[in-house]
Protein backbone atom coordinates (compact mmCIF):
# COMPACT_ATOMS: atom_id res chain seq x y z
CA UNK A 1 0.00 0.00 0.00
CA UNK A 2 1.31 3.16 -1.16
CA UNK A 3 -0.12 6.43 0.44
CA UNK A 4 -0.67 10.33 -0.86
CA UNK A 5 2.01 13.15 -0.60
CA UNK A 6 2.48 14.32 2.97
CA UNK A 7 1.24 11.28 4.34
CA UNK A 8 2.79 7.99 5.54
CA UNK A 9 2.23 4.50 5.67
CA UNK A 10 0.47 5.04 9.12
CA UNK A 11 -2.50 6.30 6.55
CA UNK A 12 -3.67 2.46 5.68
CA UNK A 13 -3.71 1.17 9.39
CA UNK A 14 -8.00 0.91 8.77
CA UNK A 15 -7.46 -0.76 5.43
CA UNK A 16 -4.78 -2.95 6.56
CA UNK A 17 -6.93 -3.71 10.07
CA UNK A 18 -9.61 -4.71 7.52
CA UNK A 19 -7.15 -7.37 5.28
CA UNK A 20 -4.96 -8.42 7.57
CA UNK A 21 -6.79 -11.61 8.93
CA UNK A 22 -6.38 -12.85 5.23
CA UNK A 23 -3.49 -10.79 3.92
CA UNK A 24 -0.51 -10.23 4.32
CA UNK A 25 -0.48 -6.24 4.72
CA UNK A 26 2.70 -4.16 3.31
CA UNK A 27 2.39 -0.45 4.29
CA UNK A 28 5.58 1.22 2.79
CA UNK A 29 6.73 5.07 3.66
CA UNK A 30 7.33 6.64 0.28
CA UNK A 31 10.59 8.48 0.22
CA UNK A 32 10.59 11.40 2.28
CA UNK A 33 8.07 10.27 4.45
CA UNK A 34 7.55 9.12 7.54
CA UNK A 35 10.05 7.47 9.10
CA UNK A 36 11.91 7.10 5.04
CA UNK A 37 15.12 8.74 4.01
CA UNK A 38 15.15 12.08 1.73
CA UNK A 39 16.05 11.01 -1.83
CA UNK A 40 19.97 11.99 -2.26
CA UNK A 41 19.70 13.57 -5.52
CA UNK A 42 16.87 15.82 -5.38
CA UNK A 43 17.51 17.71 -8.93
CA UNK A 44 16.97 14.27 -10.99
CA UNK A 45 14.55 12.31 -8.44
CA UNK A 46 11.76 10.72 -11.15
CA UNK A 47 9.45 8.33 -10.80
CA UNK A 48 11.75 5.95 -11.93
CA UNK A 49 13.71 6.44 -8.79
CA UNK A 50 10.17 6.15 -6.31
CA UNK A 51 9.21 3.14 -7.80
CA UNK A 52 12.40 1.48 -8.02
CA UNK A 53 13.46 2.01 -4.07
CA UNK A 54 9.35 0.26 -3.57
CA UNK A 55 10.43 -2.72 -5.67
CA UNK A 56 13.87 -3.28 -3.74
CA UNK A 57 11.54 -3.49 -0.39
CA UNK A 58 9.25 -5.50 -1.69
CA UNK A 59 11.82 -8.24 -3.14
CA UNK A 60 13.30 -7.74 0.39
CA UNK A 61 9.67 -8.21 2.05
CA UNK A 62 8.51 -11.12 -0.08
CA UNK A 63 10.60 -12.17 -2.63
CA UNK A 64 10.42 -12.09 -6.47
CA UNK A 65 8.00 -14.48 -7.24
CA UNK A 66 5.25 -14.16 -4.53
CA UNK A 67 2.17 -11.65 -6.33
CA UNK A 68 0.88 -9.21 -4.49
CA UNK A 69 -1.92 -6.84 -4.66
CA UNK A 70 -1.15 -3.10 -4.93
CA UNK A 71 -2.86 -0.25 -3.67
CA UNK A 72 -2.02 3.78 -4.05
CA UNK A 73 -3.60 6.87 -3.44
CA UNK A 74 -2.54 10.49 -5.40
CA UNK A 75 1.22 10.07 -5.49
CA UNK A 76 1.34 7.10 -4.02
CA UNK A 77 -1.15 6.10 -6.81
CA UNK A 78 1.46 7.64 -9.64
CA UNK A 79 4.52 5.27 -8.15
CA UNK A 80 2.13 2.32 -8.37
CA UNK A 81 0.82 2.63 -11.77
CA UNK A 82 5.03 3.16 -12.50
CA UNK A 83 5.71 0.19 -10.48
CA UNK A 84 2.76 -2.30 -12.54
CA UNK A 85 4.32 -0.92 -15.53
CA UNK A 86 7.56 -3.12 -15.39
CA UNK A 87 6.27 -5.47 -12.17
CA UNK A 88 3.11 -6.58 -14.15
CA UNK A 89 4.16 -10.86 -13.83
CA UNK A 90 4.04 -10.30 -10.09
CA UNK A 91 0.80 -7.80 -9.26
CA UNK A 92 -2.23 -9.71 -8.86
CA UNK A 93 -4.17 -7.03 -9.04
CA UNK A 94 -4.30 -2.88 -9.14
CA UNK A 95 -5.88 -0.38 -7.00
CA UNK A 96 -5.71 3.09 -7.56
CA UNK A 97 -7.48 6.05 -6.36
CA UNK A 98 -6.94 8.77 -8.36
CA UNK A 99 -2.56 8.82 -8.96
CA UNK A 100 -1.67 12.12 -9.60
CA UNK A 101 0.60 10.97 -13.09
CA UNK A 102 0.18 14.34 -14.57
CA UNK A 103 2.45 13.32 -17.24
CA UNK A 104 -0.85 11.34 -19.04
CA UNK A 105 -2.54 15.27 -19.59
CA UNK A 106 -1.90 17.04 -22.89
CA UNK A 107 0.40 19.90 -22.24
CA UNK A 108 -3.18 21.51 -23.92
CA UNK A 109 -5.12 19.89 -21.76
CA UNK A 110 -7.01 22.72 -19.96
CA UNK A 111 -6.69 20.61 -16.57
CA UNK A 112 -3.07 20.76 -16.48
CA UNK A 113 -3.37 24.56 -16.33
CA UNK A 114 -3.89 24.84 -12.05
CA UNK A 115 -0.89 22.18 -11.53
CA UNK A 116 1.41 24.34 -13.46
CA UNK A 117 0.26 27.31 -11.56
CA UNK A 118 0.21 25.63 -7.62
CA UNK A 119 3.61 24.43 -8.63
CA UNK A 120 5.23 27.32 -9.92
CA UNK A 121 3.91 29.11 -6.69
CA UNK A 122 4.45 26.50 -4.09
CA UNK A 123 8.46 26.27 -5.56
CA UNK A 124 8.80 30.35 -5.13
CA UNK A 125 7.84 29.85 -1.39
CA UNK A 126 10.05 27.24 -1.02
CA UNK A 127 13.58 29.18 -2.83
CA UNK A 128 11.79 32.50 -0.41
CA UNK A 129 12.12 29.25 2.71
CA UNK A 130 8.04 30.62 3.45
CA UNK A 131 7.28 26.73 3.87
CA UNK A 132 4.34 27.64 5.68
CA UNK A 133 2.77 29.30 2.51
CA UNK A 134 3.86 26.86 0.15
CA UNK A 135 2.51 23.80 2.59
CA UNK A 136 -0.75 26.33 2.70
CA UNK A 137 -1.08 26.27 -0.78
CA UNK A 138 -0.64 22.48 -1.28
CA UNK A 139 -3.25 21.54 1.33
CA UNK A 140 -5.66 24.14 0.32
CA UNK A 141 -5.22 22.87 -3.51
CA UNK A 142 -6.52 19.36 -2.61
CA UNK A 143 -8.84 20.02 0.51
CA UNK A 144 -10.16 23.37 -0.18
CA UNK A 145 -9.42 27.30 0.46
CA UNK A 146 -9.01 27.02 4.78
CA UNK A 147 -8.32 23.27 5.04
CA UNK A 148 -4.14 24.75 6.18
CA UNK A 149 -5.37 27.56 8.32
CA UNK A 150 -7.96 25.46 10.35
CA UNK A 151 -5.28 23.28 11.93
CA UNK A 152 -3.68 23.30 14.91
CA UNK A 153 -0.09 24.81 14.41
CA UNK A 154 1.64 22.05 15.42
CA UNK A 155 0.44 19.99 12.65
CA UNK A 156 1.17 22.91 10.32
CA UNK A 157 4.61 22.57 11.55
CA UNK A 158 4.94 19.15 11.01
CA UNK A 159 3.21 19.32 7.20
CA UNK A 160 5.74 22.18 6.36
CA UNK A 161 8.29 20.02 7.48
CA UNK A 162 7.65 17.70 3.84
CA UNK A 163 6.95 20.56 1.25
CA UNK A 164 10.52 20.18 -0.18
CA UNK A 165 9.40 16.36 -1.16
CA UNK A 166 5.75 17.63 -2.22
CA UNK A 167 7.77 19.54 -4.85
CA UNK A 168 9.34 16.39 -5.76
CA UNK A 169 7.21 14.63 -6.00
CA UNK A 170 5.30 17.19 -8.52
CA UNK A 171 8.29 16.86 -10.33
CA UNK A 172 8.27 13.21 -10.44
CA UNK A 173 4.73 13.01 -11.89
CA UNK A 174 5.00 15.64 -14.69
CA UNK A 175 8.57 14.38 -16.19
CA UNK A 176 7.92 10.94 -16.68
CA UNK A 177 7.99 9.91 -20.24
CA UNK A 178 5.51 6.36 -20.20
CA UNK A 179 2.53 7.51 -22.05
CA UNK A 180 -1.52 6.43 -22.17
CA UNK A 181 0.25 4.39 -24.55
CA UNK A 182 2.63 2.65 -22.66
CA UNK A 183 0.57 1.70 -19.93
CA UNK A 184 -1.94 -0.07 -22.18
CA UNK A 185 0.24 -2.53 -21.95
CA UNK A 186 -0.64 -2.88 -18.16
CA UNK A 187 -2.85 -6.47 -18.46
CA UNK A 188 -3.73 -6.41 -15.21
CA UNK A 189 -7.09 -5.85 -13.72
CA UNK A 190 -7.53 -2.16 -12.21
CA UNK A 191 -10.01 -0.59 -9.57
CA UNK A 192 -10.04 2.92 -10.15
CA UNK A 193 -11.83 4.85 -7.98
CA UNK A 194 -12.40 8.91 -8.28
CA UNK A 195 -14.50 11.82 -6.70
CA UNK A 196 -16.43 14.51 -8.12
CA UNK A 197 -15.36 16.96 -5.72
CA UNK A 198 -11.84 16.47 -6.75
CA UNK A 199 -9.81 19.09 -8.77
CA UNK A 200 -9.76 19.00 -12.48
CA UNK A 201 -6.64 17.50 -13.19
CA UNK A 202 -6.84 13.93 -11.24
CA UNK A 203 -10.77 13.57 -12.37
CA UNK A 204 -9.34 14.18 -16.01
CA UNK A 205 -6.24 11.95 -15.45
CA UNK A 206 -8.87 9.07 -14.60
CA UNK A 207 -10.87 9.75 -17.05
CA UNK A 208 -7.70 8.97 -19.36
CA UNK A 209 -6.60 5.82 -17.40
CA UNK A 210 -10.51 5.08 -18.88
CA UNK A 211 -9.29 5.12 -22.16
CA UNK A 212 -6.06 3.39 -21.96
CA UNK A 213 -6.60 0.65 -19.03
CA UNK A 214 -7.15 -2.96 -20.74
CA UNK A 215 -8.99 -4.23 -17.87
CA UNK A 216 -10.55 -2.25 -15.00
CA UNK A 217 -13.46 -1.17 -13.48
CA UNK A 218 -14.71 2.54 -12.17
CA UNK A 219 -16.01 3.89 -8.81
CA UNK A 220 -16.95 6.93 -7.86
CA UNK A 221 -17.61 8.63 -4.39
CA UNK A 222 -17.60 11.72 -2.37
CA UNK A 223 -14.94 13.09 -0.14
CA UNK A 224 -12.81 14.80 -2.60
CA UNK A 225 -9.11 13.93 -3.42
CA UNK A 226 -7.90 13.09 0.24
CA UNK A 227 -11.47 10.18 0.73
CA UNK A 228 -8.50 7.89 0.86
CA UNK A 229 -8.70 8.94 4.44
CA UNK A 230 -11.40 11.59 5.40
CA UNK A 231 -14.09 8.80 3.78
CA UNK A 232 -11.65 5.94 4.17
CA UNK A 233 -14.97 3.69 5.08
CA UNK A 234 -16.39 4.12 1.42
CA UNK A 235 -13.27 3.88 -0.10
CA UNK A 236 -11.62 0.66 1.46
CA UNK A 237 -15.52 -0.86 1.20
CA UNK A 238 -14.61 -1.18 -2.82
CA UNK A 239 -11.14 -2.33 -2.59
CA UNK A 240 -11.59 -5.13 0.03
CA UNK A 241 -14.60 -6.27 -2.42
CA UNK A 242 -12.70 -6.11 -5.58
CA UNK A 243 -9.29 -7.40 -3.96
CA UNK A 244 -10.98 -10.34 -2.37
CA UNK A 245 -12.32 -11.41 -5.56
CA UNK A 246 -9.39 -13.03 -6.36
């Protein structure tokens, strides 16, 4: 299970909980993240690199011929879909709640527009070290205008403390080069699972994942991008369904 941007693996304890009578339950800190190192060279970090230190683990964990199921949300989601791309004789199965893989929008594509724009502003706060206003305007992107300002300021403090890998990770997900295209080739069956009262660009990017997927199915529900864990009921009610199929 891979979690969101400024998160950590502590977000799938109610999933796992759920699974873990008849699973075996892998929750895995995405660089930067909970109790994970920072990735040591910051100016190239890709995708690539994300997905590759999650395969090492898992070979580590389990070996490299046990299948698994895997599970992301928003970035977490992007690094999975990476990961199934050149893992897909060991994953049993997909689950992916809207990955934020901007890379699969047109550079036309109206819905790239507001990524280009929280980025560009979120990296001036950062170079200005005004983490608090660049964590603000990540949060408030993805949970709505207050979300930052209604919390207690010692878990501001502790979310500023991960914008620098936020910005990686934005940079990870708009550089890669695999295409709708490429991950046609992904033959292996796919839960997605969106809101309406997300922002543009992951609704759109789902909507292209649609297109491309060979074999998947679609869910919608409410909560927003961050239901993963404010509506975590609704949301781990389709994946225990469609992961105990199998």
């Amino acid at each position: 299970m891979l979690h969101s941007s400024m998160s950590s693996k502590e977000q799938w304890s109610r999933l796992s909980a759920n699974l873990c009578h008849d699973f075996q339950t892998i929750a895995i800190d995405l660089y930067g993240y909970g109790t994970s190192s920072y990735p040591q060279n910051p100016s190239s970090f890709t995708l690539v690199d994300e997905a590759h230190r999650i395969e090492t683990i898992i070979r580590q964990l389990i070996g490299d011929k046990k299948k698994f199921h895997l599970v992301g949300h928003s970035y977490g989601g992007a690094t999975a879909l990476r990961l199934a791309y050149n893992q897909t004789h060991q994953i049993i199965s997909l689950s992916l709640f809207e990955p934020v893989a901007f890379h699969l929008l047109e550079k036309d594509d109206p819905a790239l527009a507001p990524i280009f724009e929280v980025v560009k502003s979120i990296n001036s706060c950062i170079e200005t070290s005004d983490f608090s206003k660049a964590t603000s305007l990540f949060v408030d992107f993805w949970s709505g205008v207050g979300t930052y300002g209604g919390l207690s300021q010692t878990k501001q403090l502790y979310l500023d403390s991960f914008i620098k890998k936020v910005a990686l990770d934005f940079q990870a997900g708009m550089n890669e080069p695999l295409t709708l295209a490429d991950y046609r080739n992904i033959q292996i069956p796919t839960c997605l699972i969106s809101s309406p009262q997300s922002p543009l660009p992951t609704r759109q990017i789902v909507n292209n994942l649609e297109g491309a997927l060979p074999d998947y199915q679609i869910h919608r529900v409410d909560g927003g991008h961050m239901a993963p864990i404010t509506n975590a009921y609704s949301v781990n009610d389709i994946w225990q369904t469609f992961i105990r199929a199998f």
